[in-house]
N, C-alpha and C. Protein backbone atom coordinates (compact mmCIF):
# COMPACT_ATOMS: atom_id res chain seq x y z
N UNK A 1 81.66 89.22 112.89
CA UNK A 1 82.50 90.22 112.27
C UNK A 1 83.83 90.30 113.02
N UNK A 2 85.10 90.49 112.26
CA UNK A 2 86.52 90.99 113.18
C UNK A 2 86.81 92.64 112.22
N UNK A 3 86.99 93.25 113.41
CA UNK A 3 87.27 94.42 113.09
C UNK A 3 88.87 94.24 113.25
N UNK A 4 89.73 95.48 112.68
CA UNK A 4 90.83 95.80 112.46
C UNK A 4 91.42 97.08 113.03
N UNK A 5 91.94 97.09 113.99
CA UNK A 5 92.90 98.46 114.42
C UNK A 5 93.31 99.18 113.72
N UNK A 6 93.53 100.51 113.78
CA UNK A 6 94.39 101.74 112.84
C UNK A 6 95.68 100.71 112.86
N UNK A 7 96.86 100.61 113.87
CA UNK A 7 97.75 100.03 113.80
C UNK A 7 98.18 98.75 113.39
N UNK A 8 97.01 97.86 113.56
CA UNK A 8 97.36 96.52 112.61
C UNK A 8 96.79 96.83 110.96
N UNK A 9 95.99 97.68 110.71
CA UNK A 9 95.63 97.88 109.50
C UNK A 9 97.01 98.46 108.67
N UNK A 10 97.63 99.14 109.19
CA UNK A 10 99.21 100.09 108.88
C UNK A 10 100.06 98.68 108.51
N UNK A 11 99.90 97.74 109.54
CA UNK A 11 101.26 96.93 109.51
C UNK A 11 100.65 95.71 108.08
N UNK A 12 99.28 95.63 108.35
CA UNK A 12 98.92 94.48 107.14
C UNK A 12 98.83 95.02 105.90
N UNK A 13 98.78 96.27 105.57
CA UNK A 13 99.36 96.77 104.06
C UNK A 13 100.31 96.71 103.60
N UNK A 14 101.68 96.97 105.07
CA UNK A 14 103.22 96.92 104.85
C UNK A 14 103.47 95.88 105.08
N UNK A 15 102.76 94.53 105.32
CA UNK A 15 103.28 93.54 105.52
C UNK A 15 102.66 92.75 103.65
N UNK A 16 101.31 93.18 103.50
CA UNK A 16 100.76 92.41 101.97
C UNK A 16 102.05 93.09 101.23
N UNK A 17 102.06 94.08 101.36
CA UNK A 17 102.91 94.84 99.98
C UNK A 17 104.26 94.17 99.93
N UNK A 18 104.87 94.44 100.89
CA UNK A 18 106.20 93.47 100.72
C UNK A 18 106.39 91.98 100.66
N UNK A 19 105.17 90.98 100.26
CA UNK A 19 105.14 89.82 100.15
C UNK A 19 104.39 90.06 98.78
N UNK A 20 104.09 90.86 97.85
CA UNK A 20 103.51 90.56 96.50
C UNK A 20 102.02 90.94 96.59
N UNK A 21 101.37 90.81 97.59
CA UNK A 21 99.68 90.71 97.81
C UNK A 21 99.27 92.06 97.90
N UNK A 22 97.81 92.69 97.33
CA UNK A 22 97.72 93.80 96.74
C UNK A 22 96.04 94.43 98.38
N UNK A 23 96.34 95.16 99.31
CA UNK A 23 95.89 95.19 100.13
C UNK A 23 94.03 95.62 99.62
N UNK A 24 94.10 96.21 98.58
CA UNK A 24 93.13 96.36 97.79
C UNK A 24 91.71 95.42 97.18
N UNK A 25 92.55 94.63 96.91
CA UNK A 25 92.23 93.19 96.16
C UNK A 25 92.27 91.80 96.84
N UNK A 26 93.48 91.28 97.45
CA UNK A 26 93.45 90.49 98.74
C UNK A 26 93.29 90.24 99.73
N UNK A 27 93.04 88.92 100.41
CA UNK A 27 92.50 89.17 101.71
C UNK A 27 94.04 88.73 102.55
N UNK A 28 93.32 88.86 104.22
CA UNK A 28 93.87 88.34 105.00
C UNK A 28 93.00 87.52 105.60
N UNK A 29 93.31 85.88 105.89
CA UNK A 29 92.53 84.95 105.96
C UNK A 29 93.15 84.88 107.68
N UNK A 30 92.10 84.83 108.47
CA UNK A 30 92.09 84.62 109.89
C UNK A 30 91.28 83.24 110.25
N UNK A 31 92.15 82.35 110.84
CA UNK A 31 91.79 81.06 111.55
C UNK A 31 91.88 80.70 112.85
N UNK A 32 91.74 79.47 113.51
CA UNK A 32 91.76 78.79 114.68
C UNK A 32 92.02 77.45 114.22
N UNK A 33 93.30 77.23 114.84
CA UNK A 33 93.55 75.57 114.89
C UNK A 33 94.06 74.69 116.03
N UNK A 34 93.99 73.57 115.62
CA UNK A 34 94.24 73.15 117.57
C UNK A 34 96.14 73.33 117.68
N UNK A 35 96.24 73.47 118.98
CA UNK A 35 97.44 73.40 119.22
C UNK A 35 97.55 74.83 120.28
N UNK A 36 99.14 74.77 120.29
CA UNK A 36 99.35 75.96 121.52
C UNK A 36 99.27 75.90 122.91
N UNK A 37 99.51 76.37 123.93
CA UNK A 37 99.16 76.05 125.20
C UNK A 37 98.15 76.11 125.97
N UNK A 38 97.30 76.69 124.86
CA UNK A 38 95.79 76.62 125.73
C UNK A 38 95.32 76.06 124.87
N UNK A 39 95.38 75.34 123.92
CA UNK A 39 94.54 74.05 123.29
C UNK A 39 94.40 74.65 121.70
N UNK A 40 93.78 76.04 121.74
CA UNK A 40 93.80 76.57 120.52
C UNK A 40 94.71 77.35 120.04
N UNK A 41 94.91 77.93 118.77
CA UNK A 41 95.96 78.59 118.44
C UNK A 41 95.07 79.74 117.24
N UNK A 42 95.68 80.72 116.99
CA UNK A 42 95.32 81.70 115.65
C UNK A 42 96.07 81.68 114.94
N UNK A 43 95.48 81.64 113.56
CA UNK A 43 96.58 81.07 112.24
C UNK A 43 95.74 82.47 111.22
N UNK A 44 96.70 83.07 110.65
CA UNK A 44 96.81 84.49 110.17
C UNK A 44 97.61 84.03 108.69
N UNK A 45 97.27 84.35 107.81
CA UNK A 45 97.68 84.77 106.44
C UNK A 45 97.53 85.48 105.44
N UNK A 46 98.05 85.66 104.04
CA UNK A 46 97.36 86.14 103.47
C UNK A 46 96.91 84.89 102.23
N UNK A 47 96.10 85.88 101.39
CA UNK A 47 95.28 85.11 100.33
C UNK A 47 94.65 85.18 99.19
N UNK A 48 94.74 85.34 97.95
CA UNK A 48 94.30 85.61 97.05
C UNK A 48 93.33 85.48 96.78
N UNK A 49 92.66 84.11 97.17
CA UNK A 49 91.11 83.95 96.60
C UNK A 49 90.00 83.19 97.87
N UNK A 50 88.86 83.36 97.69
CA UNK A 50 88.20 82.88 98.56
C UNK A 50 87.73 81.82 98.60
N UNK A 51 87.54 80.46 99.65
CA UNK A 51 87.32 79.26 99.46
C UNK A 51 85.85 79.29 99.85
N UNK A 52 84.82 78.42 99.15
CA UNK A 52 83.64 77.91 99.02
C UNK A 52 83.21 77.86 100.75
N UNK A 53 82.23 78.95 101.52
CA UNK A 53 81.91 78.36 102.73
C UNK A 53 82.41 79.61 103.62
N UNK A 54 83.79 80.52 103.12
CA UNK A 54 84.13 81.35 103.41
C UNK A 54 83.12 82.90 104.20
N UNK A 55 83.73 83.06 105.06
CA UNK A 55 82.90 84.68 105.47
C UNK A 55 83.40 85.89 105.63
N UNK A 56 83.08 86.72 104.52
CA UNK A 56 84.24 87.86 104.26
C UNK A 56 83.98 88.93 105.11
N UNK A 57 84.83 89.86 105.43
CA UNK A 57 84.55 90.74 106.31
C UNK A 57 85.19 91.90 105.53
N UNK A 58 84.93 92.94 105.57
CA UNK A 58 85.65 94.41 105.50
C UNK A 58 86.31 95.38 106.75
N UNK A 59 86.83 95.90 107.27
CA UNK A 59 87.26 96.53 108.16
C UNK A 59 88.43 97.50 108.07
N UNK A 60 88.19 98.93 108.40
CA UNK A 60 89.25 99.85 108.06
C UNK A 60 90.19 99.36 107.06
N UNK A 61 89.33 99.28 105.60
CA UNK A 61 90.30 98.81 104.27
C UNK A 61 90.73 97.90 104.74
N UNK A 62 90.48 96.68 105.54
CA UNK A 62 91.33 95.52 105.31
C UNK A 62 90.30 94.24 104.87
N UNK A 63 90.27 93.23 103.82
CA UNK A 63 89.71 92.31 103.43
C UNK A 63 90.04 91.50 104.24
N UNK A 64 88.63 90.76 105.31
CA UNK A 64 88.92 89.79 105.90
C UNK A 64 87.93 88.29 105.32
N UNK A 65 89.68 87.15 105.29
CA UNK A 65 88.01 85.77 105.21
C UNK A 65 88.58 84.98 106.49
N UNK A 66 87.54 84.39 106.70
CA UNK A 66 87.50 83.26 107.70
C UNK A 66 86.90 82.35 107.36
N UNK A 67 87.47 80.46 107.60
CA UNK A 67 86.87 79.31 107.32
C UNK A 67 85.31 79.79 108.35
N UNK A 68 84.30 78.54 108.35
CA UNK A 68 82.93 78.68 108.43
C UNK A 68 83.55 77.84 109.94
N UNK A 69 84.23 77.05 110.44
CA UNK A 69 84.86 77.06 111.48
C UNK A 69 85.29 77.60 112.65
N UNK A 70 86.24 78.64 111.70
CA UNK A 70 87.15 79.22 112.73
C UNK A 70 86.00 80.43 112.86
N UNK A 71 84.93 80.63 112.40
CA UNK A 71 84.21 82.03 112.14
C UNK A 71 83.38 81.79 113.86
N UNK A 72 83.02 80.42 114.30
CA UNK A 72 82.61 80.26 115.60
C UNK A 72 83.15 80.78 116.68
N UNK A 73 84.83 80.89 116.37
CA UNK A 73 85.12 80.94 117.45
C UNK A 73 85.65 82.15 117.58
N UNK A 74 85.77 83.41 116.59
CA UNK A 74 86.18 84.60 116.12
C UNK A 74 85.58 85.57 116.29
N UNK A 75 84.27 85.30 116.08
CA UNK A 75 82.67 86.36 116.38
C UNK A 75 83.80 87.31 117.37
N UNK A 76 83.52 88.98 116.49
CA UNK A 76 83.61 89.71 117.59
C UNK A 76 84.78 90.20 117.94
N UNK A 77 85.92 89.46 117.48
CA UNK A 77 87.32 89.88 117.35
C UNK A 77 88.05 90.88 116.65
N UNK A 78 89.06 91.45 117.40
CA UNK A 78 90.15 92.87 116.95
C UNK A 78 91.40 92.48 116.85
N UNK A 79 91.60 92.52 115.77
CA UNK A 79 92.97 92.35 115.27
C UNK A 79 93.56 93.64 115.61
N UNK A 80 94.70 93.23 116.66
CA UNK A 80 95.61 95.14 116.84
C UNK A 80 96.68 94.27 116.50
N UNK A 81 97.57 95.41 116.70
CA UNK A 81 99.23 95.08 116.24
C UNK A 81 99.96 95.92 117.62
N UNK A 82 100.84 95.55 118.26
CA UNK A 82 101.66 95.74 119.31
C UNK A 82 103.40 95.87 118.42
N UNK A 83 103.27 97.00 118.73
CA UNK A 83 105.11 97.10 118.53
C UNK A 83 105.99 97.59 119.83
N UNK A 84 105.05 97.21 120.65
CA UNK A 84 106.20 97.83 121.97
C UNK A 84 107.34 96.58 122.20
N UNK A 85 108.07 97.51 123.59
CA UNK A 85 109.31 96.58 123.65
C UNK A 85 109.33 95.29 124.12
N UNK A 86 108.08 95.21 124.64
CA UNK A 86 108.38 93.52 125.08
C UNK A 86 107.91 92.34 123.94
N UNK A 87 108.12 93.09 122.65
CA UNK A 87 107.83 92.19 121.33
C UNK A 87 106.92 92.74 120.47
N UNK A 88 106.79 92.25 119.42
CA UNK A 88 106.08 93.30 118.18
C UNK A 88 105.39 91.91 117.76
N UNK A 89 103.77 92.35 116.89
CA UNK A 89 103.38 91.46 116.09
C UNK A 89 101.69 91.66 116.27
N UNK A 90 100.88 90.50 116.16
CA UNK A 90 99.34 90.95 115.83
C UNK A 90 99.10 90.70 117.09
N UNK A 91 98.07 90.87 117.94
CA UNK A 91 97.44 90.43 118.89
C UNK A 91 95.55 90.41 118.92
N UNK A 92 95.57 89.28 119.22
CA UNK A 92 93.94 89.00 118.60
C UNK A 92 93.06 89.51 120.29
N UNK A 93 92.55 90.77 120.22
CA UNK A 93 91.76 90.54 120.97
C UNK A 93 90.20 89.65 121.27
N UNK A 94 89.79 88.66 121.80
CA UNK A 94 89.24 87.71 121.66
C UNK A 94 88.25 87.77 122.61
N UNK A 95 86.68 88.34 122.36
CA UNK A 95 85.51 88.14 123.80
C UNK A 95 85.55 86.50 123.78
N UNK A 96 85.85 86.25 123.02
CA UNK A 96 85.12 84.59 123.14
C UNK A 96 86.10 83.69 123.83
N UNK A 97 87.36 83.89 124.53
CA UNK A 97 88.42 83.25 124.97
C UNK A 97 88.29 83.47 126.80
N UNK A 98 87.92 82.12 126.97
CA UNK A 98 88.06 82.24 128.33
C UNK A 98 89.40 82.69 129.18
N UNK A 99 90.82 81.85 128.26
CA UNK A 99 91.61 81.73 128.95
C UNK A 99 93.02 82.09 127.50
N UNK A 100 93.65 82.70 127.39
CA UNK A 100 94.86 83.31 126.99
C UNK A 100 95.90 82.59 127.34
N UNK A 101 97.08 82.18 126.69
CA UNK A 101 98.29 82.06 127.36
C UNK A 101 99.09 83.15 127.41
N UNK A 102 100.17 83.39 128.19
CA UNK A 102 101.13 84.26 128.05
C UNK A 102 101.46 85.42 126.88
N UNK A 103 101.83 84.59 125.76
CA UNK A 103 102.11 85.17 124.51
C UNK A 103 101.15 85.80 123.80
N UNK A 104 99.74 85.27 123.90
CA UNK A 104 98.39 85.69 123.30
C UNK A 104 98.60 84.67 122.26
N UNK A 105 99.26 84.06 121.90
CA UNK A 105 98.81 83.16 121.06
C UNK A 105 98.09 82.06 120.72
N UNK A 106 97.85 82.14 121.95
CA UNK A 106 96.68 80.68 121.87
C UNK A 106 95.68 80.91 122.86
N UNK A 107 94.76 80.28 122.82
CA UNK A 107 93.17 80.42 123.84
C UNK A 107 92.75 79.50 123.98
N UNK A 108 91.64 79.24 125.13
CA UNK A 108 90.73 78.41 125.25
C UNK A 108 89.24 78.74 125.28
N UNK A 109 88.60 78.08 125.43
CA UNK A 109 86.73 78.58 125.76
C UNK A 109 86.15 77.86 126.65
């Protein structure tokens, strides 16, 4: 399961709504792909429909899917949102990440 913060839940309604996507009805599709400075990276979108293999999640009104993949390495994860001053945006809190880079954008295990 990935749960969802009060504050990233705020920003992914105002972020679906002003791109067309209906927070109601669509998801936000959460991944892992290689790359980044610690080998892995998190890849965040949104999405209209669900692909074959998919694992949906619910969380404080937010529709979550994840590939059957990236769902290995996700177990357990909080999507918050950071708007302080040293930069704004999602931040994946991650039990399953041994090692973080700087930015939070990428991990290892």
């Amino acid at each position: 399961m990935i749960k969802v913060s009060e504050n990233a839940r705020k920003k992914v309604v105002e972020l679906m709504t002003d791109d067309g996507f209906d927070s109601a009805t669509d998801y936000v599709r959460v991944g892992v792909k290689s790359g980044g400075c610690s080998g892995l990276s998190y890849d965040l979108k949104f999405d209209k429909e669900q692909q074959e293999g998919d694992k949906v999640f619910e969380d404080n009104e937010v529709r979550i899917i994840v590939d059957k993949k990236s769902f290995l390495y996700l177990v357990g994860t909080t999507l918050e949102y950071s708007g302080g001053l040293n930069g704004s945006g999602f931040v994946f809190n991650n039990p399953n990440a041994q090692r973080t880079c700087g930015c939070g954008e990428s991990f290892s295990l």
